[in-house]
C-alpha atoms as a PDB file:
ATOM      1  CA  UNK A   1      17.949  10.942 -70.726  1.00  0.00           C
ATOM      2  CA  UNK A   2      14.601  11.522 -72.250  1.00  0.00           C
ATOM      3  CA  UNK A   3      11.921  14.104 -71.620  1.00  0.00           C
ATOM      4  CA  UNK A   4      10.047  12.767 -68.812  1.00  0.00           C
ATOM      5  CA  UNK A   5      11.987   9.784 -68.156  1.00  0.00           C
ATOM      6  CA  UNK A   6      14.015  10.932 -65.158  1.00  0.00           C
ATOM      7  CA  UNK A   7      14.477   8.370 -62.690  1.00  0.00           C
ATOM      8  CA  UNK A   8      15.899   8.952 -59.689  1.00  0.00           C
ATOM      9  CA  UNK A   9      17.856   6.470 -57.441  1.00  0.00           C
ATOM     10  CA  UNK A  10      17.000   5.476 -54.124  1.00  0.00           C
ATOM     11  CA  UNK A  11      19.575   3.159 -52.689  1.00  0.00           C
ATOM     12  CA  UNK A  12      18.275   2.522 -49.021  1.00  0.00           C
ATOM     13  CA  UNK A  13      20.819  -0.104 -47.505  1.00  0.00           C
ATOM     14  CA  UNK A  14      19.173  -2.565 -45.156  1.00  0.00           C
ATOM     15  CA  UNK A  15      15.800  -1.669 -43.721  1.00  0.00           C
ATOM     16  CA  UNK A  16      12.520  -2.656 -42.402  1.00  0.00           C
ATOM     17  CA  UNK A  17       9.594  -2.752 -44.265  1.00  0.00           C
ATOM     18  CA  UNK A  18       7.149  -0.890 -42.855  1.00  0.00           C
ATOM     19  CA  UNK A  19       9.699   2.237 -43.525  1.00  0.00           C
ATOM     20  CA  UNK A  20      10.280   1.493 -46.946  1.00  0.00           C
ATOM     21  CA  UNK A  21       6.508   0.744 -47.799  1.00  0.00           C
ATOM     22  CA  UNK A  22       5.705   4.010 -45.938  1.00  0.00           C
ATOM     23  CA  UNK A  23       7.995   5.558 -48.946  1.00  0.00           C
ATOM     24  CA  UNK A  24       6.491   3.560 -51.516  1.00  0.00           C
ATOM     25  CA  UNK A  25       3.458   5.128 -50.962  1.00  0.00           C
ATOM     26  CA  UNK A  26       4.095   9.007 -50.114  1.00  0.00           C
ATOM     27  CA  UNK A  27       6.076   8.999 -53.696  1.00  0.00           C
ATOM     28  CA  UNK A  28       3.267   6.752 -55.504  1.00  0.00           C
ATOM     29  CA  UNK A  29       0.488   9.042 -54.411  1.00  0.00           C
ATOM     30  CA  UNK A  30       2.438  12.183 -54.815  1.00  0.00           C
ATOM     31  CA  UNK A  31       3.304  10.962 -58.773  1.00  0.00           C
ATOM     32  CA  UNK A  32      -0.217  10.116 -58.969  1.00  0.00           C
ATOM     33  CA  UNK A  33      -1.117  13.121 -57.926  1.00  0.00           C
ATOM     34  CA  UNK A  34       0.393  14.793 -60.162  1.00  0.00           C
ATOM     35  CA  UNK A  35      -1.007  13.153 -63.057  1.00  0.00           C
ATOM     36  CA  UNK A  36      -3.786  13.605 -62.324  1.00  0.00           C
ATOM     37  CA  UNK A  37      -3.694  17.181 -61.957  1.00  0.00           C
ATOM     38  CA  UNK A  38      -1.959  17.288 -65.296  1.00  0.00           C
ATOM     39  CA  UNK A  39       1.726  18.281 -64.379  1.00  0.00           C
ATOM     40  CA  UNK A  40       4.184  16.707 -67.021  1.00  0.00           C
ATOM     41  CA  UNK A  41       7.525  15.391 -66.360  1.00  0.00           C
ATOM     42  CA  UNK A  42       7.177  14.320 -62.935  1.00  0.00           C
ATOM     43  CA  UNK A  43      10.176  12.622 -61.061  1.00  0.00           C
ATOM     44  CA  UNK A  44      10.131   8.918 -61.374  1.00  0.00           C
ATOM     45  CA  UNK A  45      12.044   6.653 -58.991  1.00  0.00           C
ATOM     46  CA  UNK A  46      13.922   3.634 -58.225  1.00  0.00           C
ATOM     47  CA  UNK A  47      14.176   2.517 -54.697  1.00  0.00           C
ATOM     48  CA  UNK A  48      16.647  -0.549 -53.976  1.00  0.00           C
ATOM     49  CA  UNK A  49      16.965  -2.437 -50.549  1.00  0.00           C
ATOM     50  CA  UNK A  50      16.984  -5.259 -48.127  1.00  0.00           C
ATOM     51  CA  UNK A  51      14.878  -5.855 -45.515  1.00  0.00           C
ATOM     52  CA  UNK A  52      14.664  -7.603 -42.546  1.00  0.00           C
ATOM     53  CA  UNK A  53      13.039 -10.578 -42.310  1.00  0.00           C
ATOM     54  CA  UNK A  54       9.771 -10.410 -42.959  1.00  0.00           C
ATOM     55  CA  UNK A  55       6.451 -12.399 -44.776  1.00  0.00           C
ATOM     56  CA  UNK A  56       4.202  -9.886 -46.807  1.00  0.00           C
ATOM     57  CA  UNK A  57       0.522 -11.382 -47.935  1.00  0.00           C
ATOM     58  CA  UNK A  58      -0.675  -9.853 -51.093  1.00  0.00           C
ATOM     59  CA  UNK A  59      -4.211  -8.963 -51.466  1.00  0.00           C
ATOM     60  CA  UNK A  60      -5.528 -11.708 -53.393  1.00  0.00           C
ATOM     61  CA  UNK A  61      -2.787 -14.057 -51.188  1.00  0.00           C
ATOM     62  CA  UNK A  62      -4.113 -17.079 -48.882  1.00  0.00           C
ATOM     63  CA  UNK A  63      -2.961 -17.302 -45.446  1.00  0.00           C
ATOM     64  CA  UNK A  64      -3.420 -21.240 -45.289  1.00  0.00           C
ATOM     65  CA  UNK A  65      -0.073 -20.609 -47.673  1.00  0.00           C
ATOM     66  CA  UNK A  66       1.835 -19.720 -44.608  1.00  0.00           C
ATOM     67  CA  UNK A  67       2.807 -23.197 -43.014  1.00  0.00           C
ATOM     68  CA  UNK A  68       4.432 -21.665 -40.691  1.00  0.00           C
ATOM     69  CA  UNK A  69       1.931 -18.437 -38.541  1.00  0.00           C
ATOM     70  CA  UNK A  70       4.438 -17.260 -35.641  1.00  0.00           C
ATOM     71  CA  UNK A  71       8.328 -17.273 -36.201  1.00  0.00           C
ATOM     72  CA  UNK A  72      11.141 -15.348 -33.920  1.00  0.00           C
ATOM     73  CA  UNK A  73      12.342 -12.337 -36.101  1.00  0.00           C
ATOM     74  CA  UNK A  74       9.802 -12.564 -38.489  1.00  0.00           C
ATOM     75  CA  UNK A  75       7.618  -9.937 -38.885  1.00  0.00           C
ATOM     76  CA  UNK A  76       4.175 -10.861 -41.127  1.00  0.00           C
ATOM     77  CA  UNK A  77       2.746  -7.762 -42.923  1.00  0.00           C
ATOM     78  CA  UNK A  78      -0.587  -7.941 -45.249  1.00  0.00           C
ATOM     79  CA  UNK A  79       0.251  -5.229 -48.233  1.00  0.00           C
ATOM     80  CA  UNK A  80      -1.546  -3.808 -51.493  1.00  0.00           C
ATOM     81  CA  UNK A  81       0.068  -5.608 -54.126  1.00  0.00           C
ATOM     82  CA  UNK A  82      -0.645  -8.378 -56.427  1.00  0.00           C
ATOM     83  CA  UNK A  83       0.471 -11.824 -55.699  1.00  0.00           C
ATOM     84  CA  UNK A  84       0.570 -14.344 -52.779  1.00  0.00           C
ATOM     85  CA  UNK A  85       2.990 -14.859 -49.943  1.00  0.00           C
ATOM     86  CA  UNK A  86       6.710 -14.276 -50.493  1.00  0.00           C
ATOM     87  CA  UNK A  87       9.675 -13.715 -47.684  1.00  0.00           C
ATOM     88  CA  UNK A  88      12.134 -10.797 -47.860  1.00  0.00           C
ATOM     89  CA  UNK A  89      15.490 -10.564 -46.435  1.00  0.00           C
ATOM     90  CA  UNK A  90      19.104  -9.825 -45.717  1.00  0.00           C
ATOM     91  CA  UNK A  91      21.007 -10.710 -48.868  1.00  0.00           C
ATOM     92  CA  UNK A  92      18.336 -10.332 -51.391  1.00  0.00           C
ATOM     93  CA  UNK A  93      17.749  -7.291 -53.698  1.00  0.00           C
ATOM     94  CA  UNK A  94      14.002  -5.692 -52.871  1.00  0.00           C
ATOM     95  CA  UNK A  95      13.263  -3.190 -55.852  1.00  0.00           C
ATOM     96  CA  UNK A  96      10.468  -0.812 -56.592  1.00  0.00           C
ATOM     97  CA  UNK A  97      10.160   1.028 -59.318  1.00  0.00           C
ATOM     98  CA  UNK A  98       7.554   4.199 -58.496  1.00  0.00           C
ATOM     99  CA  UNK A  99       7.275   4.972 -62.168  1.00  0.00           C
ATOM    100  CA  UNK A 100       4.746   6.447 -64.788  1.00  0.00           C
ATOM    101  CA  UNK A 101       4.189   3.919 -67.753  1.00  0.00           C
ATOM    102  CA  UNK A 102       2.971   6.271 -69.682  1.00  0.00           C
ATOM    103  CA  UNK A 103       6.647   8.136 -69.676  1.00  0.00           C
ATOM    104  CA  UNK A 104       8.434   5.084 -71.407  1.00  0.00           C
ATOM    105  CA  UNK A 105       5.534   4.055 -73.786  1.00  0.00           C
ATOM    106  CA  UNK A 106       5.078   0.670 -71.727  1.00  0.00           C
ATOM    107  CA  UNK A 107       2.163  -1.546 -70.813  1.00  0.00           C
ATOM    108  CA  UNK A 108       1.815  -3.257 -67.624  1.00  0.00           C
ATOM    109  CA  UNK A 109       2.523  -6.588 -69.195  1.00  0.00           C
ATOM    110  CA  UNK A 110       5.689  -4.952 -71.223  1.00  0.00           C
ATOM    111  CA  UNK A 111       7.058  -3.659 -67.476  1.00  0.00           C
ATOM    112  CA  UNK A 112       6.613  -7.028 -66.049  1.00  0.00           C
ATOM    113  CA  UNK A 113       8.549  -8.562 -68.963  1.00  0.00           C
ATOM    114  CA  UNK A 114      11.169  -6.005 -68.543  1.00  0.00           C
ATOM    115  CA  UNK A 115      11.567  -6.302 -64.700  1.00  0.00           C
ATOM    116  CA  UNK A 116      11.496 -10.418 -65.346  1.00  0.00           C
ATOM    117  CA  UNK A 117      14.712  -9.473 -68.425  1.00  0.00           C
ATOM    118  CA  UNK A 118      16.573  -7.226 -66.253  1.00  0.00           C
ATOM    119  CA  UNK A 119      17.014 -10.586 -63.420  1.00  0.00           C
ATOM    120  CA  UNK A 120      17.800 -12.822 -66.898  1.00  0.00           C
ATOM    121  CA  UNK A 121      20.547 -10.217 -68.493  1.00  0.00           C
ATOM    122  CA  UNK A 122      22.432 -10.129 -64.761  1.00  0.00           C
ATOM    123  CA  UNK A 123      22.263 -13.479 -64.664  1.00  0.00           C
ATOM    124  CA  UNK A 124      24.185 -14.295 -67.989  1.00  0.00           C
ATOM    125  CA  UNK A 125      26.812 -11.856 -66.715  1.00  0.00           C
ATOM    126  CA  UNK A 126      27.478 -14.762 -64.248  1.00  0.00           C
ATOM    127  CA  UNK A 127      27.106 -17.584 -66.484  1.00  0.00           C
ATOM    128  CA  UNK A 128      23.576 -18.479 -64.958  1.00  0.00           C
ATOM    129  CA  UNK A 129      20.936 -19.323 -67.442  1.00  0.00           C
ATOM    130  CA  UNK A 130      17.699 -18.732 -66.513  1.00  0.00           C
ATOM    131  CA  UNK A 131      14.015 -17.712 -68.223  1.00  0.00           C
ATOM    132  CA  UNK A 132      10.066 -17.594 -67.890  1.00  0.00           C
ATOM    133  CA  UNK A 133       7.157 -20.096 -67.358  1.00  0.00           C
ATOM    134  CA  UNK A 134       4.398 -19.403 -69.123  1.00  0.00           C
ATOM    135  CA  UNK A 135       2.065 -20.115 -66.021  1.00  0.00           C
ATOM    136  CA  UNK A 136       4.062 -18.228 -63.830  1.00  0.00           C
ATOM    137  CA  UNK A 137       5.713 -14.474 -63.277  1.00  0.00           C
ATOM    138  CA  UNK A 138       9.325 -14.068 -62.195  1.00  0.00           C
ATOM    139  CA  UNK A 139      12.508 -15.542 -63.050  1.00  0.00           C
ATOM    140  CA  UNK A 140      13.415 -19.467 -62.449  1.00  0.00           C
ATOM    141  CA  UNK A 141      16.522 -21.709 -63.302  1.00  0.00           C
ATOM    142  CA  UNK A 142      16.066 -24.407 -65.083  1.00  0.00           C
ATOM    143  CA  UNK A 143      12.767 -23.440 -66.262  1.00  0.00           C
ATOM    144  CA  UNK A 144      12.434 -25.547 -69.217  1.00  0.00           C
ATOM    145  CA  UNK A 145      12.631 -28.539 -67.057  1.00  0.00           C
ATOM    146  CA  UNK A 146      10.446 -30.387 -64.883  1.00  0.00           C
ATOM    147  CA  UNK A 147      12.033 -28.882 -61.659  1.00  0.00           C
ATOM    148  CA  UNK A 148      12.437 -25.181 -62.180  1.00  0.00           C
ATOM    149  CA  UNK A 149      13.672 -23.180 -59.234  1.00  0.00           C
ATOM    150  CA  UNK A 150      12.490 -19.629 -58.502  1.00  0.00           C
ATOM    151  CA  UNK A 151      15.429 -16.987 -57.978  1.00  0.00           C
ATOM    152  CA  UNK A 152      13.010 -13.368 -58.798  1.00  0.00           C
ATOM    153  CA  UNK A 153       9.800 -13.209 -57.837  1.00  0.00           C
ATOM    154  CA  UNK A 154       7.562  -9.956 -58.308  1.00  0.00           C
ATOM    155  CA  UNK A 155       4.481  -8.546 -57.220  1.00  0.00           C
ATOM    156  CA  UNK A 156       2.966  -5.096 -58.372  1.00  0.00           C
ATOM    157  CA  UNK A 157       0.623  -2.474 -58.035  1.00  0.00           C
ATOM    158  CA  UNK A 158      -0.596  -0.090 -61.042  1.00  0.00           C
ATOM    159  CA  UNK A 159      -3.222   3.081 -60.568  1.00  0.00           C
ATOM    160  CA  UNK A 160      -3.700   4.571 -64.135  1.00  0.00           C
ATOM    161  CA  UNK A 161      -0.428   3.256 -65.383  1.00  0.00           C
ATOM    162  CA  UNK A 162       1.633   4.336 -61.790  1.00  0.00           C
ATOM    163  CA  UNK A 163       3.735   1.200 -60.309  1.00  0.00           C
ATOM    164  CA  UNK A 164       4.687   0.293 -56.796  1.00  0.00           C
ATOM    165  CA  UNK A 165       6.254  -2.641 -55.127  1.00  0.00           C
ATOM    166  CA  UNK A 166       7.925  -4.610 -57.829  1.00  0.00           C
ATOM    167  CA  UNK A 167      10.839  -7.687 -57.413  1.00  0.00           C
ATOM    168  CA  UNK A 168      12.886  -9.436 -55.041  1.00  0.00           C
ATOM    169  CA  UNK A 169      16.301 -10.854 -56.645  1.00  0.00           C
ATOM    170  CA  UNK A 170      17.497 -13.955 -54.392  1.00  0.00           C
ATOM    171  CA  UNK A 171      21.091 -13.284 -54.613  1.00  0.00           C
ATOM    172  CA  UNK A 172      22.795 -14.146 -50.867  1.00  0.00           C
ATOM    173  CA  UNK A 173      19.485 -15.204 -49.478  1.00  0.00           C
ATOM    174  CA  UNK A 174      18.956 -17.145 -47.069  1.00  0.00           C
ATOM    175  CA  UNK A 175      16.494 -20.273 -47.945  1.00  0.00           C
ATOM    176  CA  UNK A 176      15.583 -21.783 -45.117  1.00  0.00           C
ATOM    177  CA  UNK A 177      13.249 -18.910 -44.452  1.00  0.00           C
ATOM    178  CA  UNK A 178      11.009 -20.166 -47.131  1.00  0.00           C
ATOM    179  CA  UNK A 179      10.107 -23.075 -45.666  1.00  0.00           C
ATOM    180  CA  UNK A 180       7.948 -21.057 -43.417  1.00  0.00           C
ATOM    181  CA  UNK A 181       5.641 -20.344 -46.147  1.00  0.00           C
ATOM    182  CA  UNK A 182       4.329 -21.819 -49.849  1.00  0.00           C
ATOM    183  CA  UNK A 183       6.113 -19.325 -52.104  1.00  0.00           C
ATOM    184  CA  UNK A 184       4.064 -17.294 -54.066  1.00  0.00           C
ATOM    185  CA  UNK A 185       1.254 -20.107 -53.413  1.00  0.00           C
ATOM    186  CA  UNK A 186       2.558 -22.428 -55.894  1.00  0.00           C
ATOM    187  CA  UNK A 187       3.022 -26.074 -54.498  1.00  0.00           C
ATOM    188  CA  UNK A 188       6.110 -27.788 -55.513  1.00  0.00           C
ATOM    189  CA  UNK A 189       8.484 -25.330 -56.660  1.00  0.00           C
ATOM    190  CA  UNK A 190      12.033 -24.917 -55.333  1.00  0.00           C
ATOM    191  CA  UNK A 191      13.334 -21.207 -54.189  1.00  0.00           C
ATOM    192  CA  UNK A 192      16.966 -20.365 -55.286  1.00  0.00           C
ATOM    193  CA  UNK A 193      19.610 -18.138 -54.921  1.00  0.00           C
ATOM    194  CA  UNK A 194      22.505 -17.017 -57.241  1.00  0.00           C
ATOM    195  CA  UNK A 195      24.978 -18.506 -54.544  1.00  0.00           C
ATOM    196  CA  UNK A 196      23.414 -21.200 -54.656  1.00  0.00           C
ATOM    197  CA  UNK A 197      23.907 -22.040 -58.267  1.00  0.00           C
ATOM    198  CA  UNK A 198      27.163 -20.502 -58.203  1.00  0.00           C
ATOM    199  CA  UNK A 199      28.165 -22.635 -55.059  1.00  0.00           C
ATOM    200  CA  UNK A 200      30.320 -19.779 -53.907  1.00  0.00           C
ATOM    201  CA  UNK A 201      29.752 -15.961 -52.505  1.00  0.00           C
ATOM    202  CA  UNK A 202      28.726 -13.426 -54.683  1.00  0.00           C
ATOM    203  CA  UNK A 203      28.877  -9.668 -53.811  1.00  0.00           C
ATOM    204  CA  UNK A 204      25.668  -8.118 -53.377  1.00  0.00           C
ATOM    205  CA  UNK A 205      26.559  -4.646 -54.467  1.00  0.00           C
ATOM    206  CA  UNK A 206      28.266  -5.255 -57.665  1.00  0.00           C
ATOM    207  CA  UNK A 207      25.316  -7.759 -58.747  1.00  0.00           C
ATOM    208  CA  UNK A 208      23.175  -4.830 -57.368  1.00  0.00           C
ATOM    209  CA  UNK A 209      24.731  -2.153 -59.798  1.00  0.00           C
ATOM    210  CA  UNK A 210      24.074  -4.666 -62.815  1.00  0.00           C
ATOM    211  CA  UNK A 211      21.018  -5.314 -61.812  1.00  0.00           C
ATOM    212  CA  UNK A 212      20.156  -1.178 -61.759  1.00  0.00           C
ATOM    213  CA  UNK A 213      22.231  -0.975 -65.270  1.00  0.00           C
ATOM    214  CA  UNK A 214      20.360  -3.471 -67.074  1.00  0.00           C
ATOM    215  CA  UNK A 215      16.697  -1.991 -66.283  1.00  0.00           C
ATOM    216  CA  UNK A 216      17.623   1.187 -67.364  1.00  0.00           C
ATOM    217  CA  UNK A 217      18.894  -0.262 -70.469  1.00  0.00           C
ATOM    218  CA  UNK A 218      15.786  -1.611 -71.195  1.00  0.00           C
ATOM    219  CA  UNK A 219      13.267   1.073 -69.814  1.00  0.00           C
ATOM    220  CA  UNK A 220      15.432   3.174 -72.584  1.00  0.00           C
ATOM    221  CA  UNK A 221      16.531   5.792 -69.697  1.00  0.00           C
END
């Protein structure tokens, strides 16, 4: 581990999102905080969940993308990140990286990338190809094709190079809930999972732990 590249793990299990967002933003502002009052080598931190169901509207989002306003057990929350509407829930990886940029020598562009390579590089591990559009952000099967499918989608924040929020990994998810909304406001794009395109049950915490293993790889911690 590098000089001011400590990252600290925060497996939380399943919870709601209120909670977790709560989190998000006691460690953000206390990292920013810091920066700003020029302490060095400040924690950084790596929160992984799931949540209950729930729709969360970014700021620039539209509602009209909701097709779906009132739904039993599914809480609707508008939040601070970038991005449009997207569901969380049971049997999908939520992570968010609270970290300085600055500390690993990355740009907000070169985080994304990484985040979007850390889905890809699990995903071989499992014999699922995958990639980027050029249009879009996040991860999609068969994305050189005419019908790519969406299995990582990510929305962030960044205050003078400090991240919050970050990706959800469809792994176990369950699809149906996005027919309440129009993912990430882009018409005509299918939503997968990794069981899915595996056509058989996958277990959450070992994809979890490659998931965690690849992103430090590439964040160089």
């Amino acid at each position: 581990m590098e000089s001011g590249r400590e990252i600290i793990l925060k497996p939380l299990g399943l919870k709601g999102y209120q909670e977790v967002w709560d989190l998000q933003k006691t460690l953000f502002n206390n990292l920013l905080q810091a920066k700003l009052d020029g302490k060095k080598n400040e924690s950084n931190y790596l929160i992984t969940c799931e949540h209950n169901h729930v729709l969360t509207l970014g700021k620039s989002g539209k509602e009209s993308n909701i097709q779906v306003p009132e739904f039993p057990g599914v809480e609707y929350v508008k939040i601070d990140r970038g991005g449009d509407v997207t569901y969380h829930g049971p049997g999908q990886l939520v992570v968010y990286p609270i970290l300085d940029l600055e500390q690993f020598g990355m740009s907000l562009r070169e985080y994304i990338y990484t985040l979007e390579q850390s889905v890809i590089e699990t995903l071989i591990a499992y014999g699922i190809k995958s990639g980027r559009i050029k249009e879009f952000t996040g991860v999609w099967i068969n994305h050189k094709t005419d019908k790519p499918k969406k299995i990582a989608a990510i929305g962030v924040k960044s205050s003078r190079h400090i991240t919050m929020h970050g990706l959800a990994f469809n792994m176990k998810s369950d699809l149906k809930y996005f027919d309440l909304i129009i993912p990430c406001g882009i018409v005509g794009k299918e939503v997968t999972s990794m069981e899915k395109e595996l056509g058989t049950q996958v277990d959450f915490e070992e994809v979890s732990k490659k998931f965690i293993f690849n992103f430090l790889k590439l964040i160089n911690v």
